[in-house]
N, C-alpha and C. Protein backbone atom coordinates (compact mmCIF):
# COMPACT_ATOMS: atom_id res chain seq x y z
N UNK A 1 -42.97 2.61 28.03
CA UNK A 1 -43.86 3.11 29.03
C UNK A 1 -43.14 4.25 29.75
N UNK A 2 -43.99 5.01 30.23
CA UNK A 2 -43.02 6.46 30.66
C UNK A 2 -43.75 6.42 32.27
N UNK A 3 -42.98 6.60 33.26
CA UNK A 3 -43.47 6.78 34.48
C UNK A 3 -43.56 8.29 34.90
N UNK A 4 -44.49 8.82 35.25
CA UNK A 4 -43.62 10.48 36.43
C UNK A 4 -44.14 9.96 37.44
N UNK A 5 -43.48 10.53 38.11
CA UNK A 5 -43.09 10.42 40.11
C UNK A 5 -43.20 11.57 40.66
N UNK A 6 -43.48 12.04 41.57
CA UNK A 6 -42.66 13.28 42.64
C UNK A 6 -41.28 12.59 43.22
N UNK A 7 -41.55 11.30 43.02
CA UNK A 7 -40.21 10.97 44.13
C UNK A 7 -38.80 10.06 42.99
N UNK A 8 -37.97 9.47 43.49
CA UNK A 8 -36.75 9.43 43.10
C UNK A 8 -36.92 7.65 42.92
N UNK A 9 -38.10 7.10 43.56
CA UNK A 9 -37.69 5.51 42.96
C UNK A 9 -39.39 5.09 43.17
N UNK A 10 -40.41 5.75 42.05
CA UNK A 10 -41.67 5.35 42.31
C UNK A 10 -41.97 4.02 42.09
N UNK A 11 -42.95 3.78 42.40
CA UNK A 11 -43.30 2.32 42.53
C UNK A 11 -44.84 2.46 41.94
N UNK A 12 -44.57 1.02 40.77
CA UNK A 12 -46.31 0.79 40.01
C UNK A 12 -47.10 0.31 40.93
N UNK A 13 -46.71 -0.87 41.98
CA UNK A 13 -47.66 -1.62 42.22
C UNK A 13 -46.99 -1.91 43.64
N UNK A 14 -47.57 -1.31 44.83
CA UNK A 14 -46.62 -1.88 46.07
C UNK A 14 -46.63 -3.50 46.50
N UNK A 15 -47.96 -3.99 45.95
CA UNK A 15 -48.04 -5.48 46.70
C UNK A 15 -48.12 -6.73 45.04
N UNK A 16 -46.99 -6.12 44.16
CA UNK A 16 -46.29 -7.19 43.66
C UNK A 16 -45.79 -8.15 44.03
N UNK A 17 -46.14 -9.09 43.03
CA UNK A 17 -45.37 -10.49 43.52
C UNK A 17 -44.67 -11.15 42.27
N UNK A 18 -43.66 -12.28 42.56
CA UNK A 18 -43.09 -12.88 41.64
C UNK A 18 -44.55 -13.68 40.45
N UNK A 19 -43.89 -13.81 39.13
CA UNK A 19 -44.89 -13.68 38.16
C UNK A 19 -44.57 -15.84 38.50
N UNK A 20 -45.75 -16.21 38.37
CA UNK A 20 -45.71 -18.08 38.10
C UNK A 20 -44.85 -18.31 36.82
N UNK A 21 -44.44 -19.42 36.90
CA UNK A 21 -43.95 -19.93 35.74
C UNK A 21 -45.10 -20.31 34.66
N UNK A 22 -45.26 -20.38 33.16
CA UNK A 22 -46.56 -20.20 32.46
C UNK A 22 -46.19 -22.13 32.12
N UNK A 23 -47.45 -22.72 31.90
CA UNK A 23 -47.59 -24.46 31.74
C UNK A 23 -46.62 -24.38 30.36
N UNK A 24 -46.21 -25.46 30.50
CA UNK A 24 -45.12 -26.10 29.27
C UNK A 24 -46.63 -25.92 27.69
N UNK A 25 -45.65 -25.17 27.17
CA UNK A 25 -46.96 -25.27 25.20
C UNK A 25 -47.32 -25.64 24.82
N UNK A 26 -48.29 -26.24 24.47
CA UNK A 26 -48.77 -27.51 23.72
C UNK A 26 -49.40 -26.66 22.18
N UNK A 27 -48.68 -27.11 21.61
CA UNK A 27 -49.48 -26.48 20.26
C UNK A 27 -50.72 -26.98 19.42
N UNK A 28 -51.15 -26.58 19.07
CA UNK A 28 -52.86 -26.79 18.80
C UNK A 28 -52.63 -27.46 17.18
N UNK A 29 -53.49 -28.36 17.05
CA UNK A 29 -52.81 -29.32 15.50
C UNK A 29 -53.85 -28.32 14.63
N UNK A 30 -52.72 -28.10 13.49
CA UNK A 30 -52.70 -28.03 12.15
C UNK A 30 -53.96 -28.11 11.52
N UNK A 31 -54.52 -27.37 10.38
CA UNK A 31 -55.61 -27.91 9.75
C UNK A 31 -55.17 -26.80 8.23
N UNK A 32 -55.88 -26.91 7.64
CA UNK A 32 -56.12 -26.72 5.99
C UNK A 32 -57.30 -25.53 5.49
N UNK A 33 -57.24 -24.51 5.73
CA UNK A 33 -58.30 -23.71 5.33
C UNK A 33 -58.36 -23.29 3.79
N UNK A 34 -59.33 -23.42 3.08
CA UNK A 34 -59.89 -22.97 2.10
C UNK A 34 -61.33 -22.50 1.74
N UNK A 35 -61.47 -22.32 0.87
CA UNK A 35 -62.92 -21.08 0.57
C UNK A 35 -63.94 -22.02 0.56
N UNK A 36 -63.62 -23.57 0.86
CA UNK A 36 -65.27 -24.16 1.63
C UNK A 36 -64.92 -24.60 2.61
N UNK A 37 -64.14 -23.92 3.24
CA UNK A 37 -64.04 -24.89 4.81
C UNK A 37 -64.79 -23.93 5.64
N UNK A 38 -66.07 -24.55 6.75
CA UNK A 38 -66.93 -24.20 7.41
C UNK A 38 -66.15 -23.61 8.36
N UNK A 39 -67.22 -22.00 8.79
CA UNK A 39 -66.29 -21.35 9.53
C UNK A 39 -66.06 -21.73 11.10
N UNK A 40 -67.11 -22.66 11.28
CA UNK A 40 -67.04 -23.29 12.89
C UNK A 40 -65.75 -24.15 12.85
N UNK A 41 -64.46 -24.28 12.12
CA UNK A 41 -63.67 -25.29 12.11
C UNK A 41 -63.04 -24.70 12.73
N UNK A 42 -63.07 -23.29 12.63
CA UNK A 42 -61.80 -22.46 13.40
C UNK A 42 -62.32 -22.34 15.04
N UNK A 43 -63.42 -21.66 15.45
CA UNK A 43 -63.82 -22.07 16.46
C UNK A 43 -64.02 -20.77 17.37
N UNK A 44 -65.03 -19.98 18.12
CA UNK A 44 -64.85 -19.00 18.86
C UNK A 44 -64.86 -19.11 20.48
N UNK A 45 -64.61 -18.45 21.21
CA UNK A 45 -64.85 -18.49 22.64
C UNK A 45 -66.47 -18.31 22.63
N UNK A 46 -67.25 -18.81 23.93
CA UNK A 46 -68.20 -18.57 23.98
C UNK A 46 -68.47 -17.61 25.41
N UNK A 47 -69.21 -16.89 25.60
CA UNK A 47 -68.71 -15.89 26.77
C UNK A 47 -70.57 -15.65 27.88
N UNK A 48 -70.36 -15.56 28.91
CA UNK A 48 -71.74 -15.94 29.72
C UNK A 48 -72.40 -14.84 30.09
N UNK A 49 -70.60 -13.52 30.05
CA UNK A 49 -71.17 -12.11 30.52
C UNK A 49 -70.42 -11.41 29.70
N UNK A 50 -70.63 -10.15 29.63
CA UNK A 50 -70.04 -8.86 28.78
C UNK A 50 -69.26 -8.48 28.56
N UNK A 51 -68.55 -8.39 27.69
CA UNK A 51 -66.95 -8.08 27.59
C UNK A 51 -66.91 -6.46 28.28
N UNK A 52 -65.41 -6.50 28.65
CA UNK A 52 -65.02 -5.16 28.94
C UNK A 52 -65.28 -4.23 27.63
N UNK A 53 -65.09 -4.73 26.30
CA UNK A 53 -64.90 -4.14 25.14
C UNK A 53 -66.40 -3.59 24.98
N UNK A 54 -67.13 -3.89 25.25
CA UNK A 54 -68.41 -3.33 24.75
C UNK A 54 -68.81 -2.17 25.12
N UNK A 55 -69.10 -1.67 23.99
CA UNK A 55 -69.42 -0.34 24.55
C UNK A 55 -70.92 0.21 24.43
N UNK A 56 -72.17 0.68 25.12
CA UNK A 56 -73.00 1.18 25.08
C UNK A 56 -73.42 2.09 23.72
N UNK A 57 -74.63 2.08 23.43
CA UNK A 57 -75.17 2.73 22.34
C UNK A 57 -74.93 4.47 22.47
N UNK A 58 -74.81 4.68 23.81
CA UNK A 58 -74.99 6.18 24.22
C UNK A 58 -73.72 6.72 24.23
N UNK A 59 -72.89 5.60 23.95
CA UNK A 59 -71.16 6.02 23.94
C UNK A 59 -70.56 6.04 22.59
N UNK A 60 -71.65 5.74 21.84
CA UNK A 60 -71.02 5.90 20.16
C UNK A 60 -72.13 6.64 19.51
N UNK A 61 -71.59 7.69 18.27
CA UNK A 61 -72.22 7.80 17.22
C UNK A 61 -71.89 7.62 15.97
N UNK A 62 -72.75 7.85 14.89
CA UNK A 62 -72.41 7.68 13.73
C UNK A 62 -72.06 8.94 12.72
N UNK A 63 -70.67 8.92 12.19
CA UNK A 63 -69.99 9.74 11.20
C UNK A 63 -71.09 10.09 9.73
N UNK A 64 -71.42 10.50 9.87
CA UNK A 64 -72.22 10.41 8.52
C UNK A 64 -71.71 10.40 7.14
N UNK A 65 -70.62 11.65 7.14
CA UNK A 65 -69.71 11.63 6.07
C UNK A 65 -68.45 10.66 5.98
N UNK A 66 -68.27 9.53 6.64
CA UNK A 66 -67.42 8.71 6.71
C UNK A 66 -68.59 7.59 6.79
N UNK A 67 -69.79 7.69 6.74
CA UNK A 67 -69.88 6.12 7.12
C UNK A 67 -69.82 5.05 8.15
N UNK A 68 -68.86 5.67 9.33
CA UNK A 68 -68.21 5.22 10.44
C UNK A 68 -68.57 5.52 11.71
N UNK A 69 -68.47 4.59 12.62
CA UNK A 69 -69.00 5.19 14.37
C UNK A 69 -67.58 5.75 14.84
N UNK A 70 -67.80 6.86 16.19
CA UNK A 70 -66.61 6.94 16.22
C UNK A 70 -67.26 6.52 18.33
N UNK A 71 -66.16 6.10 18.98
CA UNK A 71 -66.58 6.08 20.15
C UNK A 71 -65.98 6.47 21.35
N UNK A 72 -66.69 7.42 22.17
CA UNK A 72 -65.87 7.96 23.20
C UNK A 72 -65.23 6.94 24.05
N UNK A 73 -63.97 7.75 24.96
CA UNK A 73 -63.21 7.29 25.27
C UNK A 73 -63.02 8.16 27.05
């Protein structure tokens, strides 16, 4: 990450705080995938509102000679 400053000891974030300690790991058990195992075994998030990721129809178009959308930024 690269910072510029005008000054000699800039600062990202003035009202930082110490980061929590993260819960002890519990690892998620094991399973067996193959070319008939149903894809709900793996499992998705289910979500109530809109991801940040989404992007509007008016913010993408389509490449014609590629095939591909490309989307502003």
């Amino acid at each position: 990450m690269q910072l510029w400053s005008l000054t000699d000891e800039p600062q990202i974030n003035m009202y930082s705080q110490p980061s929590e300690p993260l819960p002890e790991y519990q690892p998620l058990p094991s399973f067996d995938i193959d070319d008939n195992t149903p894809l709900n075994v793996v499992g998705v998030p289910y979500y109530s509102e809109q991801l940040f990721s989404y992007w509007p129809n008016k913010m993408s178009f389509k490449l014609p000679e590629h095939n591909a959308y490309y989307i502003f930024s």
